[in-house]
N, C-alpha and C. Protein backbone atom coordinates (compact mmCIF):
# COMPACT_ATOMS: atom_id res chain seq x y z
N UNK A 1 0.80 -1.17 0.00
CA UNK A 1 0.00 0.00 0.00
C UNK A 1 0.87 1.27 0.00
N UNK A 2 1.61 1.32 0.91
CA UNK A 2 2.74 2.65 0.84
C UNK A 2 3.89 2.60 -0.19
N UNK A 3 4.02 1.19 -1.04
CA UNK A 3 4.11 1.31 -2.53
C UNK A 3 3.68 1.88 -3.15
N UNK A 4 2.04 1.99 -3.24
CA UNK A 4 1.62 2.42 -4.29
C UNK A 4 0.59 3.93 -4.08
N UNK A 5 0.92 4.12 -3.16
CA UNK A 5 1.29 5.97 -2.54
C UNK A 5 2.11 6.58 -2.81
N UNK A 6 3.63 5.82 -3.00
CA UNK A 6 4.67 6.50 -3.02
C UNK A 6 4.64 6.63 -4.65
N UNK A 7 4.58 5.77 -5.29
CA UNK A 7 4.50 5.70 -6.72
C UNK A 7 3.31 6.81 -7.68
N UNK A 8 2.34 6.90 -6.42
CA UNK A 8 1.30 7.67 -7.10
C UNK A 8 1.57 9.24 -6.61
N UNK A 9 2.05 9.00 -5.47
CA UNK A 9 3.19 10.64 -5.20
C UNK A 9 3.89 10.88 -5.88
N UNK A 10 4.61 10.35 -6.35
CA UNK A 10 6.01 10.73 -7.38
C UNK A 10 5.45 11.13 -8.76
N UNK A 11 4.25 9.50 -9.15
CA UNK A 11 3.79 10.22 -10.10
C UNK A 11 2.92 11.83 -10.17
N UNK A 12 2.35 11.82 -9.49
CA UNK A 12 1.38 12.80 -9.17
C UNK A 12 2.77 14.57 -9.23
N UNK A 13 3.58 14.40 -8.77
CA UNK A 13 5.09 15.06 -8.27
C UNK A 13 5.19 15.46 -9.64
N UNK A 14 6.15 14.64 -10.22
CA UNK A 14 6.12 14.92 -11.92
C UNK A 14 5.40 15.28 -12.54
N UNK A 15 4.36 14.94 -12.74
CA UNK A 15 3.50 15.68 -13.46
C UNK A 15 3.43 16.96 -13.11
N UNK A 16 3.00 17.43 -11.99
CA UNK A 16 2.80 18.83 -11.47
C UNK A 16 4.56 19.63 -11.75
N UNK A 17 5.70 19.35 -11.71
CA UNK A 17 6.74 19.65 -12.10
C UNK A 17 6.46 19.98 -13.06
N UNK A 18 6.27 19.19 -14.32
CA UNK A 18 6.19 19.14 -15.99
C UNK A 18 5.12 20.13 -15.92
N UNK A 19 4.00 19.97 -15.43
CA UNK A 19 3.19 21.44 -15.55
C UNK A 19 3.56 22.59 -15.50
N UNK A 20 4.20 22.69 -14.18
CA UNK A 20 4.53 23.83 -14.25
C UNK A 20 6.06 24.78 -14.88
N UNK A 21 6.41 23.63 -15.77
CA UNK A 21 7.38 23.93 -16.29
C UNK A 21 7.50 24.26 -17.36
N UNK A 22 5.81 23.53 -18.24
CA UNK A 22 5.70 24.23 -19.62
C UNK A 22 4.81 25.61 -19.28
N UNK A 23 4.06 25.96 -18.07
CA UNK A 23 3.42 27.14 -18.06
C UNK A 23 4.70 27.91 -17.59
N UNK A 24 6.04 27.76 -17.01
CA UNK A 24 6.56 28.64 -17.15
C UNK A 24 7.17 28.93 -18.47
N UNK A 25 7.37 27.97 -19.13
CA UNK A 25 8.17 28.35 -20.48
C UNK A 25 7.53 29.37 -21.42
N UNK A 26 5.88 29.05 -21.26
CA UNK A 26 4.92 29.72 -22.40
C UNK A 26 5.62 31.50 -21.20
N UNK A 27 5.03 31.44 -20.26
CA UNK A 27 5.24 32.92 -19.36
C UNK A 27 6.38 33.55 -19.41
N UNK A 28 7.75 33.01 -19.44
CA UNK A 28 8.83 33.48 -19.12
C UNK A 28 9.16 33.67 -20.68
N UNK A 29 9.06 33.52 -21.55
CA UNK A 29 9.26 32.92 -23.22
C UNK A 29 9.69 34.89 -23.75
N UNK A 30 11.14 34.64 -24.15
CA UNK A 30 11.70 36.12 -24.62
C UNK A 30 10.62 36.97 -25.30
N UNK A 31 10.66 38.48 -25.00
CA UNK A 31 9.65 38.67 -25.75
C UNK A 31 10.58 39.00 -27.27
N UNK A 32 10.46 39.22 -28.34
CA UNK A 32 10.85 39.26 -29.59
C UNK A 32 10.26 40.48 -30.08
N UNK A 33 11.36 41.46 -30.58
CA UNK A 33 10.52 43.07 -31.31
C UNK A 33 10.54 42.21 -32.83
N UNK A 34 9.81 43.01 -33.50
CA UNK A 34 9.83 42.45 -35.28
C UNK A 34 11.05 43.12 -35.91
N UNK A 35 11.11 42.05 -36.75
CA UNK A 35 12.51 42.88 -36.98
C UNK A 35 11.96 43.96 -38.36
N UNK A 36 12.65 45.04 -38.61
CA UNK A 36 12.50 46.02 -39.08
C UNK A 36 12.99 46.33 -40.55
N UNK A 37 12.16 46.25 -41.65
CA UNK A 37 13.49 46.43 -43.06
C UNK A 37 13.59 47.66 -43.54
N UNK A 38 14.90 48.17 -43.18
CA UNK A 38 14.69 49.55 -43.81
C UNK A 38 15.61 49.94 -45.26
N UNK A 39 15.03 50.46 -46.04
CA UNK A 39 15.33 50.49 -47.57
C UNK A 39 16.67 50.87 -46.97
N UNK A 40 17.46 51.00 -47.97
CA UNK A 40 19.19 50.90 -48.03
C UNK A 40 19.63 52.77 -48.19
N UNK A 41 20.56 53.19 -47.59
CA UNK A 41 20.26 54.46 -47.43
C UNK A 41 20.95 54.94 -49.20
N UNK A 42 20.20 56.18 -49.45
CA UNK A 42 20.52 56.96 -50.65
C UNK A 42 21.77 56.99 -50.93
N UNK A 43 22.98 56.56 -51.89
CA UNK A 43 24.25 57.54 -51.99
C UNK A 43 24.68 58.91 -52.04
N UNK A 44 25.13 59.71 -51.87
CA UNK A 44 25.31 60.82 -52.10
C UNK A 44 25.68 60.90 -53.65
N UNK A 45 25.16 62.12 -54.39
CA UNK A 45 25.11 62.73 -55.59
C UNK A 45 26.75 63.07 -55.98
N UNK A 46 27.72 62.67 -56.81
CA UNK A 46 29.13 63.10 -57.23
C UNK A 46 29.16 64.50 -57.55
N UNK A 47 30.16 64.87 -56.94
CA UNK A 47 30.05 66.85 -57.72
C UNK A 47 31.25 66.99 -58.45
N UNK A 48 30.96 67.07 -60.00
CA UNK A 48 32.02 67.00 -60.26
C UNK A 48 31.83 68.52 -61.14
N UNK A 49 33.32 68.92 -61.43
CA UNK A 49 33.94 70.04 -61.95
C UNK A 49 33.97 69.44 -64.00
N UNK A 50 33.29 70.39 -64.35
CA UNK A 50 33.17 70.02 -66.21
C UNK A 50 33.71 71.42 -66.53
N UNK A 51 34.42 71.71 -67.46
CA UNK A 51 35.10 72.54 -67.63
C UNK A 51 35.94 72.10 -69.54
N UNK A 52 36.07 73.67 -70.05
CA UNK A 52 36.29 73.11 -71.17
C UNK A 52 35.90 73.63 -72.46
N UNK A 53 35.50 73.13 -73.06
CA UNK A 53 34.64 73.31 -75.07
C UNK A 53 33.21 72.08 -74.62
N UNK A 54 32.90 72.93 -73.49
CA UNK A 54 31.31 72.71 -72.99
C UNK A 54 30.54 73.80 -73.05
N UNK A 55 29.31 73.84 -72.88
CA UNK A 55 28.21 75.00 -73.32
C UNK A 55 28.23 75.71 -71.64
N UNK A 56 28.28 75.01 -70.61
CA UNK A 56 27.96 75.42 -69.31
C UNK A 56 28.83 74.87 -68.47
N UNK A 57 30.29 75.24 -68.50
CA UNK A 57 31.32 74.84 -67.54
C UNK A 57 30.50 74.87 -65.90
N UNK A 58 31.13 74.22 -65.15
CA UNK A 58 30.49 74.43 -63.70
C UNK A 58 30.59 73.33 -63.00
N UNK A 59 30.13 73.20 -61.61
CA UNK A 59 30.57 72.27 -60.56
C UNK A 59 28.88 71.24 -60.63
N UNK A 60 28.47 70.42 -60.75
CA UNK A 60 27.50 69.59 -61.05
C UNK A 60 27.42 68.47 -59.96
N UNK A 61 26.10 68.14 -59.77
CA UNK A 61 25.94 66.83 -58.73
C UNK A 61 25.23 65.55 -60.02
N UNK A 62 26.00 64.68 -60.00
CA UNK A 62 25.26 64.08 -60.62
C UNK A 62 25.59 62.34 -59.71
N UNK A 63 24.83 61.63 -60.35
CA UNK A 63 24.13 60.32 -59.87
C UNK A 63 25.64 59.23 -59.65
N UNK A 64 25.37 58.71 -58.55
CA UNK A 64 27.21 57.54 -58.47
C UNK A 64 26.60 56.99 -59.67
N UNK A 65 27.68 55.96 -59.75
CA UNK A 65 27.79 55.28 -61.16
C UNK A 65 27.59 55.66 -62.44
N UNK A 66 27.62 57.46 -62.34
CA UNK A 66 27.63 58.04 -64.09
C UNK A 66 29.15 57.82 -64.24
N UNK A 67 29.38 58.30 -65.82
CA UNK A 67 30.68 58.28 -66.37
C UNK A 67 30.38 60.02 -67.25
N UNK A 68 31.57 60.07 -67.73
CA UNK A 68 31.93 61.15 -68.16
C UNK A 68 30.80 61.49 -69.24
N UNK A 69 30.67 60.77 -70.26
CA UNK A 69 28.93 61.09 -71.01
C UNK A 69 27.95 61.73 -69.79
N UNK A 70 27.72 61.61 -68.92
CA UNK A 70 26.79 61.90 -68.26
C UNK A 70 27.06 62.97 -67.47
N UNK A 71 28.35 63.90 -67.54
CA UNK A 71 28.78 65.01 -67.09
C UNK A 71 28.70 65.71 -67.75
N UNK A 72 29.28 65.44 -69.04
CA UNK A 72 28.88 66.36 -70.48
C UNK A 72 27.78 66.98 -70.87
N UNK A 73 26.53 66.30 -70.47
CA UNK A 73 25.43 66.66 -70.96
C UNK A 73 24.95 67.58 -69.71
N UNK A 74 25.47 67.13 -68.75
CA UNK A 74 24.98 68.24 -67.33
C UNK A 74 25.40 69.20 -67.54
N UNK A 75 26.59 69.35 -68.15
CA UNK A 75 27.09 70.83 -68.88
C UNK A 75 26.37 71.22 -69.97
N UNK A 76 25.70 70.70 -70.43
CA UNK A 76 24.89 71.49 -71.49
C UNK A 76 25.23 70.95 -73.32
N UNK A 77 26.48 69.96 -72.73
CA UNK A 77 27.01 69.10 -74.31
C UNK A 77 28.37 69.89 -74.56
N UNK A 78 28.64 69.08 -75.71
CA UNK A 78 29.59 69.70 -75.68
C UNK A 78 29.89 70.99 -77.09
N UNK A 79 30.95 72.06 -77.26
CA UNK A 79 30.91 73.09 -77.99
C UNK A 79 31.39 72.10 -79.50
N UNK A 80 30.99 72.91 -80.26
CA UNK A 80 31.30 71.93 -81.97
C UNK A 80 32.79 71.90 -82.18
N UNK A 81 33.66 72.65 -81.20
CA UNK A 81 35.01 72.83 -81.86
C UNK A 81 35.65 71.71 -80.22
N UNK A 82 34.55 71.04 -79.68
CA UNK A 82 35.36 70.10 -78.28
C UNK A 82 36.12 68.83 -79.16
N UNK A 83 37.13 68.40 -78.61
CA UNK A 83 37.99 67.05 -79.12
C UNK A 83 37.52 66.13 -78.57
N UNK A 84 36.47 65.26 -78.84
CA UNK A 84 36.21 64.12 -78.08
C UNK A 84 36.93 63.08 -78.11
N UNK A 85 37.86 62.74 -79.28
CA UNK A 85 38.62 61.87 -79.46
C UNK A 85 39.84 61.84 -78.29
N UNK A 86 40.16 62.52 -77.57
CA UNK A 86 41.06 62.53 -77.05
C UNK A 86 40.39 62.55 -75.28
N UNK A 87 39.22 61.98 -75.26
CA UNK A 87 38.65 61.62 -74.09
C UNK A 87 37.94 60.42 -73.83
N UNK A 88 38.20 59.28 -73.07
CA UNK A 88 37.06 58.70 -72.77
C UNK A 88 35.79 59.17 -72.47
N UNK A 89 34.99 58.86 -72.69
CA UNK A 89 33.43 59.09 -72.43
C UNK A 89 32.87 58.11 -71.51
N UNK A 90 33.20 56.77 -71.82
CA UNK A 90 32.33 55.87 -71.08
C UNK A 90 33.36 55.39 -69.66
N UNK A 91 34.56 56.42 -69.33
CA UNK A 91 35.38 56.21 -68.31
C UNK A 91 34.19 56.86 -67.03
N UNK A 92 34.65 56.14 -66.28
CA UNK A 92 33.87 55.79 -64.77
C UNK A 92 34.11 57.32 -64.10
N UNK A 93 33.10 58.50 -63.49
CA UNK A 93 33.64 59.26 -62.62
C UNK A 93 33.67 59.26 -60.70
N UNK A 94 34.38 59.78 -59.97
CA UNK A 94 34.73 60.08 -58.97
C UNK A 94 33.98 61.18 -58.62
N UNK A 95 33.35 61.31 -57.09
CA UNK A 95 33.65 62.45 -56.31
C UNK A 95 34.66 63.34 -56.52
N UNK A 96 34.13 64.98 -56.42
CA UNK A 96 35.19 65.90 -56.67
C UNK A 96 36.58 66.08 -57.71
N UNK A 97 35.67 64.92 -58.58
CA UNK A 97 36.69 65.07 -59.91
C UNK A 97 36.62 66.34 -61.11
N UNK A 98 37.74 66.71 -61.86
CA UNK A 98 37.60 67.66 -62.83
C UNK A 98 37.77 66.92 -63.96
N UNK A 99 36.88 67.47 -64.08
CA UNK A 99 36.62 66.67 -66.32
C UNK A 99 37.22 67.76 -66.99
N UNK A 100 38.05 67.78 -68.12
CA UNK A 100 38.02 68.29 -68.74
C UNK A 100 37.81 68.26 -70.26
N UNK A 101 37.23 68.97 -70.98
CA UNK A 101 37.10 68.57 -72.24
C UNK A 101 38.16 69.64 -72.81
N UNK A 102 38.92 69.14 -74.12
CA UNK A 102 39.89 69.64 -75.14
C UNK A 102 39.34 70.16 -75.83
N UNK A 103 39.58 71.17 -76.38
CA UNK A 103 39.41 71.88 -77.58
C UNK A 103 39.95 71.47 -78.83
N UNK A 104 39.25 71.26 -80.04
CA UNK A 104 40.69 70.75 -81.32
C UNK A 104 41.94 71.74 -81.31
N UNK A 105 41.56 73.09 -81.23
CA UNK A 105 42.24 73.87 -81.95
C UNK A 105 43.85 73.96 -80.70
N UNK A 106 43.41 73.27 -79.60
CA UNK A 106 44.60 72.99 -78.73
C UNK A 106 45.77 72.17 -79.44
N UNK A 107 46.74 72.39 -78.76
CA UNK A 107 47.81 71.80 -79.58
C UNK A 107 47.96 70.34 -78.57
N UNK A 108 48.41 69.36 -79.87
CA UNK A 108 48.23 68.06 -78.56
C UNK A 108 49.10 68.15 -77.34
N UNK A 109 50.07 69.27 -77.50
CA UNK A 109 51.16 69.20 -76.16
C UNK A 109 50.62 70.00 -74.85
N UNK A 110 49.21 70.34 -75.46
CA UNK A 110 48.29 71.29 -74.13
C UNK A 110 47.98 69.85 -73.32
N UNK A 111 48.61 69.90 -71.73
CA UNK A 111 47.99 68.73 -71.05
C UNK A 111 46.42 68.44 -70.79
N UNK A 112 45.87 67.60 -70.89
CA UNK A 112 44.49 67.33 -70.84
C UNK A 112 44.47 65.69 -70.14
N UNK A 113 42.99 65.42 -69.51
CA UNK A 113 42.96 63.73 -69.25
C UNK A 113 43.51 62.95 -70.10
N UNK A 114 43.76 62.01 -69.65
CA UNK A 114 43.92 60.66 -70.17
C UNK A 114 42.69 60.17 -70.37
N UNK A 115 42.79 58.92 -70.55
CA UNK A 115 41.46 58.06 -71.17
C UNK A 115 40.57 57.68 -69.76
N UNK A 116 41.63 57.73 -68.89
CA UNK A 116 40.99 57.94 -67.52
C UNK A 116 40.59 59.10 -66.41
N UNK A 117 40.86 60.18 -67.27
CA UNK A 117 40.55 61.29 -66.97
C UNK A 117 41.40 62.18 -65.90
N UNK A 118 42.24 61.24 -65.34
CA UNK A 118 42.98 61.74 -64.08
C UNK A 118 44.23 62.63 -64.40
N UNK A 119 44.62 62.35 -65.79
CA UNK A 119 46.10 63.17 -65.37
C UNK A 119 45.59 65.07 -65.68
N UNK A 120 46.91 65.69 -65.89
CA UNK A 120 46.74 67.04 -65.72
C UNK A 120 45.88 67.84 -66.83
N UNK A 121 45.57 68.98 -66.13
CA UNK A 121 44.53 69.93 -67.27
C UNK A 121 45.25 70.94 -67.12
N UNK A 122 44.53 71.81 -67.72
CA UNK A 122 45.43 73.32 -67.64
C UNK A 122 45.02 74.17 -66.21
N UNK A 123 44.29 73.96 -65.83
CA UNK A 123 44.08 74.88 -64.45
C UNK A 123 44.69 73.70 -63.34
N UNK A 124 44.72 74.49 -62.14
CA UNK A 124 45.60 74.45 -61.14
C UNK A 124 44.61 73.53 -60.72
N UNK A 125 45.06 72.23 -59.80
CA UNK A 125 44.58 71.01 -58.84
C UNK A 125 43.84 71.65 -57.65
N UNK A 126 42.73 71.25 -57.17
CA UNK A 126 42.21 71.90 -56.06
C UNK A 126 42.30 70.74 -55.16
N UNK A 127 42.84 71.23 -54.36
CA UNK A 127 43.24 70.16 -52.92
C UNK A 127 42.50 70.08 -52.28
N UNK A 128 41.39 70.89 -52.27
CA UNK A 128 40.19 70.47 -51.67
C UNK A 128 39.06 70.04 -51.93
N UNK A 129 39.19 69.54 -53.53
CA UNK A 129 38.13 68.90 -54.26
C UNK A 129 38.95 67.62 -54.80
N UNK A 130 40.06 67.38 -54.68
CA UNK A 130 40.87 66.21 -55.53
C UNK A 130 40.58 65.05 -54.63
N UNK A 131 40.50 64.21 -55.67
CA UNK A 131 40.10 62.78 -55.38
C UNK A 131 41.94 62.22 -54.92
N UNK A 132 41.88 61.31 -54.11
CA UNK A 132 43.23 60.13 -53.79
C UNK A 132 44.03 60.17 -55.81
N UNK A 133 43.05 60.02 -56.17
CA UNK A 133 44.13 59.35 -58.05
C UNK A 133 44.61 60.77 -58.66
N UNK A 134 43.83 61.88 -58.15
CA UNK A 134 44.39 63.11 -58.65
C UNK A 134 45.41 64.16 -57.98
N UNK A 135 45.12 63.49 -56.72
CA UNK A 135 47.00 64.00 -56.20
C UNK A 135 47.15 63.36 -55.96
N UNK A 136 47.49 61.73 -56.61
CA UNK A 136 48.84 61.21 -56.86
C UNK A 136 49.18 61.33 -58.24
N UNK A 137 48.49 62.33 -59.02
CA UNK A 137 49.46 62.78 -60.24
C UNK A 137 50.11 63.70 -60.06
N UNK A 138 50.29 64.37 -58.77
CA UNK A 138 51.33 65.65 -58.69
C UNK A 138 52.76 64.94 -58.08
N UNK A 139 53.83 65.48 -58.66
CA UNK A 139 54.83 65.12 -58.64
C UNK A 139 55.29 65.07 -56.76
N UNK A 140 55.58 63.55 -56.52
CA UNK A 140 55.97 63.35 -55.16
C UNK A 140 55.01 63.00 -54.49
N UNK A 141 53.68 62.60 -54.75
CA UNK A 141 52.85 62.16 -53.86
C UNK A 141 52.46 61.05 -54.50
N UNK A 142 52.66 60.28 -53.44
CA UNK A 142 51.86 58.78 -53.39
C UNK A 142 50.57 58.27 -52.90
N UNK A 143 50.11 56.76 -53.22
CA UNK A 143 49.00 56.25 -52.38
C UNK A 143 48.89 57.06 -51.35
N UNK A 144 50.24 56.36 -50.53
CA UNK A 144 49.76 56.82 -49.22
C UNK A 144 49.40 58.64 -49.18
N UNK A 145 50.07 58.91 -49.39
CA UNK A 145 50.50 60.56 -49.24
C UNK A 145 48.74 61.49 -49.53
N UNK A 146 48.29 60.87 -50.60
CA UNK A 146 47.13 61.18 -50.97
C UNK A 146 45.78 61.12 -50.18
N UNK A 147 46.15 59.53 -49.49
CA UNK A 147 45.09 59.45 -48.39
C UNK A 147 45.62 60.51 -46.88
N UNK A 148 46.63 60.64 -47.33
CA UNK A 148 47.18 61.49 -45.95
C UNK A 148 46.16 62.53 -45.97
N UNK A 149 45.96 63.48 -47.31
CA UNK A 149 45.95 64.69 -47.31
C UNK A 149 44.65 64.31 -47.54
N UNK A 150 43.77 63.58 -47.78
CA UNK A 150 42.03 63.54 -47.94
C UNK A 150 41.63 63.60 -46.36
N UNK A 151 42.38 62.39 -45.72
CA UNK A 151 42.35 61.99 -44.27
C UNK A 151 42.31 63.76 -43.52
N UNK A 152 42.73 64.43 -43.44
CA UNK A 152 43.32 65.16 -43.12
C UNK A 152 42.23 66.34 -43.02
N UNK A 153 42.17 67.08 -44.69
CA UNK A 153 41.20 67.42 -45.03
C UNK A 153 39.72 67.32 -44.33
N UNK A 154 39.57 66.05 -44.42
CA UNK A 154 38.19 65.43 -44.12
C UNK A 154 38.29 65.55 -42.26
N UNK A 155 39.22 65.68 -41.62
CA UNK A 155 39.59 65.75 -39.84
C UNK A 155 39.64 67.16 -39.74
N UNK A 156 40.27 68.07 -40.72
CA UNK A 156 40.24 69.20 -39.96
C UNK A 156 39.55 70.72 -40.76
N UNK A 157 39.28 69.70 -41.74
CA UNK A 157 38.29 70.95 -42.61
C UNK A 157 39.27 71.28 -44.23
N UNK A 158 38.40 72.04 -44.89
CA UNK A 158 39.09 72.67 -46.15
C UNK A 158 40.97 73.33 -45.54
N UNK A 159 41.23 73.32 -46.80
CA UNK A 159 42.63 74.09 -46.92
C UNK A 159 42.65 75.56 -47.09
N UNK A 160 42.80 76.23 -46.55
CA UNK A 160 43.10 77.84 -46.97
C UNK A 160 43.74 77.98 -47.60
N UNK A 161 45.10 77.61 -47.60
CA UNK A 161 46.41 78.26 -48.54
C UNK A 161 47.45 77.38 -48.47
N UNK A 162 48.11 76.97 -49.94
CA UNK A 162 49.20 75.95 -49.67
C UNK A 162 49.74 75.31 -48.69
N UNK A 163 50.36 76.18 -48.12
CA UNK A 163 50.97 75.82 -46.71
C UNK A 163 50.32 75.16 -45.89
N UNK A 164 49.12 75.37 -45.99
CA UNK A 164 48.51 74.65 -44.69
C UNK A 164 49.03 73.26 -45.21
N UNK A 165 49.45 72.54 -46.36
CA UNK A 165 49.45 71.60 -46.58
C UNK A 165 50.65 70.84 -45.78
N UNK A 166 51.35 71.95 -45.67
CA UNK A 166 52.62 71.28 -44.31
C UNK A 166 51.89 70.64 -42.93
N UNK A 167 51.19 71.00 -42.74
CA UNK A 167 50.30 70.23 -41.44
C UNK A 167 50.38 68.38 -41.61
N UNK A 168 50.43 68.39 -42.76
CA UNK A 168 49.58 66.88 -43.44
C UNK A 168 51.50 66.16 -42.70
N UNK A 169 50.84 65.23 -42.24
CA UNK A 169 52.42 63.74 -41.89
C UNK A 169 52.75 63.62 -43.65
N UNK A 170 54.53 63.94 -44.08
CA UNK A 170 54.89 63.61 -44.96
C UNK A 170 54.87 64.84 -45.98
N UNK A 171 54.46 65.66 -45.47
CA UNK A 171 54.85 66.64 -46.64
C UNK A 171 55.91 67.92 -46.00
N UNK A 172 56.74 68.17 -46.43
CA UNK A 172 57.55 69.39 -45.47
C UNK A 172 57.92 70.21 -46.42
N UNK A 173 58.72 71.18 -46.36
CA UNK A 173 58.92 72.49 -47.48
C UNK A 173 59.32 72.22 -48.87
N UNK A 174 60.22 71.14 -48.63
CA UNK A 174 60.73 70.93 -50.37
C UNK A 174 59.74 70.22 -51.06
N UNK A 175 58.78 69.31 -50.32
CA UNK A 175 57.98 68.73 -51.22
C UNK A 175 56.85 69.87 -51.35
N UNK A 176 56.31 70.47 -50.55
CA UNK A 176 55.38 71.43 -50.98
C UNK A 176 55.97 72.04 -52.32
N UNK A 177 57.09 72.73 -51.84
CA UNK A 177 57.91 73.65 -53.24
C UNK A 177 57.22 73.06 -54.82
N UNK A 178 58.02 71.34 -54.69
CA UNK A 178 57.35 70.69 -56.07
C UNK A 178 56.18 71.07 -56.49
N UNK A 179 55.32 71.26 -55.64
CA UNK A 179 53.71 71.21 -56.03
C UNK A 179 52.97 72.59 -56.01
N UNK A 180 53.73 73.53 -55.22
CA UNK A 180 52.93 74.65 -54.92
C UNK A 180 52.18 75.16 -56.34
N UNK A 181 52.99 75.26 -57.35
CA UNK A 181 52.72 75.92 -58.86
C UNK A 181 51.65 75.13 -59.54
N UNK A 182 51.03 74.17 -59.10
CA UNK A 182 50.33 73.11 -59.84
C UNK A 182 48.89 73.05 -58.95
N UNK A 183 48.95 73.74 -57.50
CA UNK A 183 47.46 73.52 -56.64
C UNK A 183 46.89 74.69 -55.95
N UNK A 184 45.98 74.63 -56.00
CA UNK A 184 45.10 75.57 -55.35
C UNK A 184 43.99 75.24 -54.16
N UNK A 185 43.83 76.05 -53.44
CA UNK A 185 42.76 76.19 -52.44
C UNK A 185 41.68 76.91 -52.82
N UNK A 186 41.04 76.69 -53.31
CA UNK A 186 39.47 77.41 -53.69
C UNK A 186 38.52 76.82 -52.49
């Protein structure tokens, strides 16, 4: 008899355990927020500098992933006497890049882009609009040197006047010297 008390206690025991172990699970059970999808944020608009044997030289915002066709026409197209031959069109543009378009009547030894648009034009480099690939076409600056001076830029604000460019790690008087004649602070 106190067999089958003890057996019907224990059972009786367990069960009430197991009860109350799935009503705590349902009660105690994490609560869960929904998770949330939020569209992917906008890129910012490229501003780039068109300049040239264009109808409307000027500083332009246009869409990431345009190329140089699609700067041209933000300028207004290009003038009947522009050299297109001596430009890529379907080359990829950058933030704060300068396009320039050629004139025919230029002589080919007038510097202008490459097919990639980066090397020199006839106006002076703005150090505060140049992309990393466009000052490392000034004589003495490298990869690194380039991110120095974006890094930099971007920490302590625009450039006023050459010199400030001595601030930047890696540049000191003689290398400024090289470059002073070739950049500007606008």
């Amino acid at each position: 008899m106190i067999r089958q008390h003890v057996s019907t206690f224990l059972a009786g025991l367990l069960s009430g355990l197991l009860a109350a172990g799935v009503v705590l699970l349902f009660i105690a059970r994490p609560k869960r927020f929904p998770i949330q999808l939020l569209p992917p944020p906008t890129p910012a608009p490229l501003r780039i500098h068109v300049s040239g044997a264009v109808h409307n030289p000027g500083v332009y915002r246009i869409p990431p992933g345009s190329i140089y066709e699609n700067a041209l026409q933000a300028a207004g197209g290009r003038m009947p006497e522009a050299d297109l031959a001596r430009i890529n069109l379907a080359a990829p543009l950058e933030d704060g890049q300068h396009l320039y378009i050629p004139f025919h009547l230029e002589d080919s030894s007038t510097p202008f882009p490459d097919s990639t648009g980066l090397l020199n034009n006839p106006e002076l480099l703005d150090v505060n609009l140049a992309t990393a690939a466009e000052l490392e076409q000034l004589p003495g600056i490298g990869p690194s040197l380039a991110k120095g001076i974006i890094a930099f830029r971007e920490e302590h604000g625009l450039f006023l006047a050459p010199d400030d460019l001595l601030n930047v790690s890696g540049i000191g008087p003689s290398k400024l010297e090289q470059i002073r004649d070739l950049i500007t602070c606008q």
